[in-house]
C-alpha atoms as a PDB file:
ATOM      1  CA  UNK A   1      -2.298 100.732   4.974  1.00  0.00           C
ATOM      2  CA  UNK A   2       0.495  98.543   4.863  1.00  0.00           C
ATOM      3  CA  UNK A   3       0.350  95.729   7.700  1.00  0.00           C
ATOM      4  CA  UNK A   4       4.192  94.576   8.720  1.00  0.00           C
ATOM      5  CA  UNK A   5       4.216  91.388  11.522  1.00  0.00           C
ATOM      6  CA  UNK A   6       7.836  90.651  12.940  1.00  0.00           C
ATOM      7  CA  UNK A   7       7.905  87.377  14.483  1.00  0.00           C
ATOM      8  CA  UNK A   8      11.216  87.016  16.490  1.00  0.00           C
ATOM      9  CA  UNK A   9      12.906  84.097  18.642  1.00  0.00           C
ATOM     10  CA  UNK A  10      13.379  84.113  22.189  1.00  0.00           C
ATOM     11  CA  UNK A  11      15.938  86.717  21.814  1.00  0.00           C
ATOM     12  CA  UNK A  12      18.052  87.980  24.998  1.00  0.00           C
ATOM     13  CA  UNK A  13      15.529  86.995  27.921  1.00  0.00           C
ATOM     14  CA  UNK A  14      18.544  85.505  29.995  1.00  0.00           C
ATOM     15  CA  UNK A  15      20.386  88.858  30.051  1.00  0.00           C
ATOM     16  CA  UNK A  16      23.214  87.626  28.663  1.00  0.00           C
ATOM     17  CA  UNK A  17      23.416  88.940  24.840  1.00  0.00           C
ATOM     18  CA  UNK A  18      25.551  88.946  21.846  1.00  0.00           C
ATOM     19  CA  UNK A  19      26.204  92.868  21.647  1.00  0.00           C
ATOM     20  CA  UNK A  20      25.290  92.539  18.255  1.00  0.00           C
ATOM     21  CA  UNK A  21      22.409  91.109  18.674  1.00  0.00           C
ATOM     22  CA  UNK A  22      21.507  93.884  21.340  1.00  0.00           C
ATOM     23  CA  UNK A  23      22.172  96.714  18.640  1.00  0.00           C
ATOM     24  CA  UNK A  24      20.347  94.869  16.016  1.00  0.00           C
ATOM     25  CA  UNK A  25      17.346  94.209  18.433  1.00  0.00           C
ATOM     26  CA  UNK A  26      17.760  98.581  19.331  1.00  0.00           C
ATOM     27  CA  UNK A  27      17.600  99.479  15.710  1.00  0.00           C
ATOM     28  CA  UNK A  28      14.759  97.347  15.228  1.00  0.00           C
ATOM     29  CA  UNK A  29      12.993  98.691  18.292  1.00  0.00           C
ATOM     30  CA  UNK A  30      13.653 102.448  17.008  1.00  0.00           C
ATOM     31  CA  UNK A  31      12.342 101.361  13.529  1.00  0.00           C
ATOM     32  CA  UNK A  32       9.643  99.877  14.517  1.00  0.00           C
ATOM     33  CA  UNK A  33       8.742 102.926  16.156  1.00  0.00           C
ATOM     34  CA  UNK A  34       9.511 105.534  13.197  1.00  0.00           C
ATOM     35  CA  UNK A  35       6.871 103.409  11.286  1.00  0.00           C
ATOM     36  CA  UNK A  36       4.253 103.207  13.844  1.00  0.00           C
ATOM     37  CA  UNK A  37       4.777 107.272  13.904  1.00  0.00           C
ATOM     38  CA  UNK A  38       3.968 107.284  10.141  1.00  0.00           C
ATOM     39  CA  UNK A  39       1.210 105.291  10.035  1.00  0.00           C
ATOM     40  CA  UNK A  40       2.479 101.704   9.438  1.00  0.00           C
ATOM     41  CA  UNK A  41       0.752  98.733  11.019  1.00  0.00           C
ATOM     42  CA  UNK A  42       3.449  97.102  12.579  1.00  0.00           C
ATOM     43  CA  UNK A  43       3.180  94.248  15.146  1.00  0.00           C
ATOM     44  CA  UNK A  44       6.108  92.073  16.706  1.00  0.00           C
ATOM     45  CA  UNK A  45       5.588  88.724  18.501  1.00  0.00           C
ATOM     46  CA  UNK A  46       8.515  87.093  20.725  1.00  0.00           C
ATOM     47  CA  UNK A  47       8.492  83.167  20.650  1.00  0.00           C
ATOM     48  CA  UNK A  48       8.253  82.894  24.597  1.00  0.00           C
ATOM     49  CA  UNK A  49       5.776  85.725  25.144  1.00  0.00           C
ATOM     50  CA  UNK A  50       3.483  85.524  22.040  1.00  0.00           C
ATOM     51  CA  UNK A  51       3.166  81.521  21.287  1.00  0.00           C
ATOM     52  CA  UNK A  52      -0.407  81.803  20.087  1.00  0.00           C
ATOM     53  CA  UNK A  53       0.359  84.687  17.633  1.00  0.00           C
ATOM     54  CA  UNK A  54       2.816  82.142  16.301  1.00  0.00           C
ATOM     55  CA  UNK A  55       0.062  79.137  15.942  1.00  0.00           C
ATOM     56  CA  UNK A  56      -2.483  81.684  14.590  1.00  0.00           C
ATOM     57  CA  UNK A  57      -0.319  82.327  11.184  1.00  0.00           C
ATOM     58  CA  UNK A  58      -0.232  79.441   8.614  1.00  0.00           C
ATOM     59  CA  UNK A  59       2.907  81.012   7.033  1.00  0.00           C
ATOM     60  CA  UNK A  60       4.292  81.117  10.211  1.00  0.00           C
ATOM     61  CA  UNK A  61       3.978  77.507  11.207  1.00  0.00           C
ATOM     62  CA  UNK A  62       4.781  76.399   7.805  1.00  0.00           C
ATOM     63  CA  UNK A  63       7.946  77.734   8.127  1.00  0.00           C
ATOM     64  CA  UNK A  64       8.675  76.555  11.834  1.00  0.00           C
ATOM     65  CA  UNK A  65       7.932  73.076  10.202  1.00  0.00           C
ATOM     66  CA  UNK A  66       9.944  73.287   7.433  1.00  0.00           C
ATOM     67  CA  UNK A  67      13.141  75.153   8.484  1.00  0.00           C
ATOM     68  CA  UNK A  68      12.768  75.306  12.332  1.00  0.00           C
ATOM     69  CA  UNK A  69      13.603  78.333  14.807  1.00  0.00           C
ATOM     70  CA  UNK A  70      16.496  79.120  12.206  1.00  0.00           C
ATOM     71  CA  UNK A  71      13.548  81.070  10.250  1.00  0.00           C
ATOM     72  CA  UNK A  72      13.635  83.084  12.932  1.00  0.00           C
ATOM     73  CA  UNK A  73      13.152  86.414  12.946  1.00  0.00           C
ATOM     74  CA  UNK A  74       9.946  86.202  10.155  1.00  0.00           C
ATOM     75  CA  UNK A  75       8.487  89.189   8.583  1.00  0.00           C
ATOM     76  CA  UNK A  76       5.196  89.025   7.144  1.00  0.00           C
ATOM     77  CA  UNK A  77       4.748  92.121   5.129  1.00  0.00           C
ATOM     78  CA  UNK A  78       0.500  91.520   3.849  1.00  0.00           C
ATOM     79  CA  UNK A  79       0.836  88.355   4.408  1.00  0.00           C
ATOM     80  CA  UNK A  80       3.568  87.637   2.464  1.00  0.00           C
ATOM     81  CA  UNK A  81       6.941  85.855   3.786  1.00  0.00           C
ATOM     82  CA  UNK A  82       9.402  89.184   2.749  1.00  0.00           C
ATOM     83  CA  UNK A  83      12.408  88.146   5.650  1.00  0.00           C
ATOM     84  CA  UNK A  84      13.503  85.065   7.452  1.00  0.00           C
ATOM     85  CA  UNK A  85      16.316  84.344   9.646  1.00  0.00           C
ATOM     86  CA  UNK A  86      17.822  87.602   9.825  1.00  0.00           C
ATOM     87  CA  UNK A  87      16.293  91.424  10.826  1.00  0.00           C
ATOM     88  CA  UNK A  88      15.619  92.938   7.432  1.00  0.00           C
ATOM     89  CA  UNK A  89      17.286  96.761   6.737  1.00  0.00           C
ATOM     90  CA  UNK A  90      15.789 100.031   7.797  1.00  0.00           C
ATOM     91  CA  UNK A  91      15.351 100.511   4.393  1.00  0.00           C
ATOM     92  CA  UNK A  92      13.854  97.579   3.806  1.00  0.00           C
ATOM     93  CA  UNK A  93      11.403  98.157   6.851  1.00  0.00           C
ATOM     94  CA  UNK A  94      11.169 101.296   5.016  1.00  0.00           C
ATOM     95  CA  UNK A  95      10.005  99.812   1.955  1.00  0.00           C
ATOM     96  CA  UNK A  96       7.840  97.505   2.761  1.00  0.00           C
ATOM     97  CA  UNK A  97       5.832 100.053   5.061  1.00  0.00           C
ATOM     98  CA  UNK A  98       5.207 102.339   1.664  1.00  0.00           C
ATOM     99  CA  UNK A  99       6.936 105.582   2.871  1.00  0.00           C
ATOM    100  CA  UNK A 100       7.120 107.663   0.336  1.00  0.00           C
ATOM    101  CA  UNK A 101      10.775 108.111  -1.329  1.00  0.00           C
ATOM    102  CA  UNK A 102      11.965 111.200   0.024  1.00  0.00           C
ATOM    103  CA  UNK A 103      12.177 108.763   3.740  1.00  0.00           C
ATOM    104  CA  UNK A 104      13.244 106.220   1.509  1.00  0.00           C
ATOM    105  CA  UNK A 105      16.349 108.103   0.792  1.00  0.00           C
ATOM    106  CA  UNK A 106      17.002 109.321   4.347  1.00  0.00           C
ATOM    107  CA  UNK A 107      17.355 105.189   5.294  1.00  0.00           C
ATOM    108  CA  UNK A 108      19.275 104.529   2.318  1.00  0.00           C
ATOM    109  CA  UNK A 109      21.871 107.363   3.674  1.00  0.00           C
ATOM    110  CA  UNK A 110      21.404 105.774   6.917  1.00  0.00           C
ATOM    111  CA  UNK A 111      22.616 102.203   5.995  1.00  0.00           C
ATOM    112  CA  UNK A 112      25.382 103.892   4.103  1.00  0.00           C
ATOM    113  CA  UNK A 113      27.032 105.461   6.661  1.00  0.00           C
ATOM    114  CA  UNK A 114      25.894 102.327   9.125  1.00  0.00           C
ATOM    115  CA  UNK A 115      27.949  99.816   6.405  1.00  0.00           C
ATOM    116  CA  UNK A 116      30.758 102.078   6.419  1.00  0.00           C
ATOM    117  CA  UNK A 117      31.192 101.959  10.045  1.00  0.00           C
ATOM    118  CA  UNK A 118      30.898  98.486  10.668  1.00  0.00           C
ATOM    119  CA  UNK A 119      33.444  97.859   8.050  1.00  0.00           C
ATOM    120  CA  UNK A 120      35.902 100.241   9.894  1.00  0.00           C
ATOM    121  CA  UNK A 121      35.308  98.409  13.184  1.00  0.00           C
ATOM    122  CA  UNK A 122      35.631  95.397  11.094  1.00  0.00           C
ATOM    123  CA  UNK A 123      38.881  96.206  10.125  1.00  0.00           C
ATOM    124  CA  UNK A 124      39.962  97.192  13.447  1.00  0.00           C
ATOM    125  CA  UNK A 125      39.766 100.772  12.801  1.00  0.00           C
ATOM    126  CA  UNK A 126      38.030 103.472  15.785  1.00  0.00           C
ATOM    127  CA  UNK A 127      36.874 105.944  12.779  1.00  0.00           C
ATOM    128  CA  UNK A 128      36.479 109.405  15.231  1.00  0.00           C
ATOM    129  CA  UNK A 129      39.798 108.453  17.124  1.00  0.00           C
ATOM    130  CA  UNK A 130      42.388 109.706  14.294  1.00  0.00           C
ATOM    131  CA  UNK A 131      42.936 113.225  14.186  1.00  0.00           C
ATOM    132  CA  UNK A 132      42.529 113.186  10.644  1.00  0.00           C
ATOM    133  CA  UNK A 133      38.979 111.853  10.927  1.00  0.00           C
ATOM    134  CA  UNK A 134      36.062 114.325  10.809  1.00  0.00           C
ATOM    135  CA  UNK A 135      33.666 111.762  12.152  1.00  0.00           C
ATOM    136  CA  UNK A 136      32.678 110.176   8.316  1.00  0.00           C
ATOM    137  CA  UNK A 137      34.398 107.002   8.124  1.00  0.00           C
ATOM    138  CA  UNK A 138      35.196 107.872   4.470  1.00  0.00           C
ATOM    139  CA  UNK A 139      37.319 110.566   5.455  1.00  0.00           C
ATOM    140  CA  UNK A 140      39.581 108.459   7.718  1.00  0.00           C
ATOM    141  CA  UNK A 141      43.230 107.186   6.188  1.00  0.00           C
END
């Protein structure tokens, strides 16, 4: 079985959060749970809550040392350094856990659609508020 460790920084303990930051932390949450439902070792340690999870993993020091809190989120997929800095994909949660492809393409749909969004909101765009919009951002005008 596939063993996934998510080591994360302090996060949004002060209540005040980037609301992107807040979604990312959401999808993460929701992911985390998916793989836990199919079987994937998956374990997530918060800076503040978890310090000695943090001092129990050589990679994870290592990398403290040599790039600071910036490495920060770290994923450790069998003890191997796959993420740093940034929440990996669904699909790359996805991957790492082993599901077997038929999930994998599910996510891959997923981040799609997910991509497509964000660049309509990006672009100032509200994709289901035109008229002409059937709720898939690559319908919208």
């Amino acid at each position: 079985m596939k063993r996934i460790e998510i080591y994360e920084p302090a996060g949004c303990a002060s209540g005040a959060c980037d609301p992107m930051i807040e979604a990312d932390l959401l999808r993460i949450e929701h992911m985390v749970a998916d793989l836990r439902g199919q079987g994937v070792s998956v374990s997530r340690f918060n800076v503040m809550d978890d310090g000695p999870a943090f001092l129990a993993s050589d990679l994870v020091k290592k990398a403290l040392v040599e790039k600071g809190p910036d490495c920060l989120p770290l994923v450790i997929v069998d003890g191997k350094v796959e993420s740093e800095g940034e929440y990996p994909t669904d699909l790359e949660l996805a991957k790492w856990g082993g599901l077997p492809w038929s999930d994998l393409e599910i996510y891959a749909d997923r981040e799609r659609r997910d991509t497509a969004i964000a660049m309509d909101l990006a672009r100032g765009g509200d994709c289901d508020a035109d008229d002409d919009c059937d709720g898939d951002c690559d319908s919208c005008s």
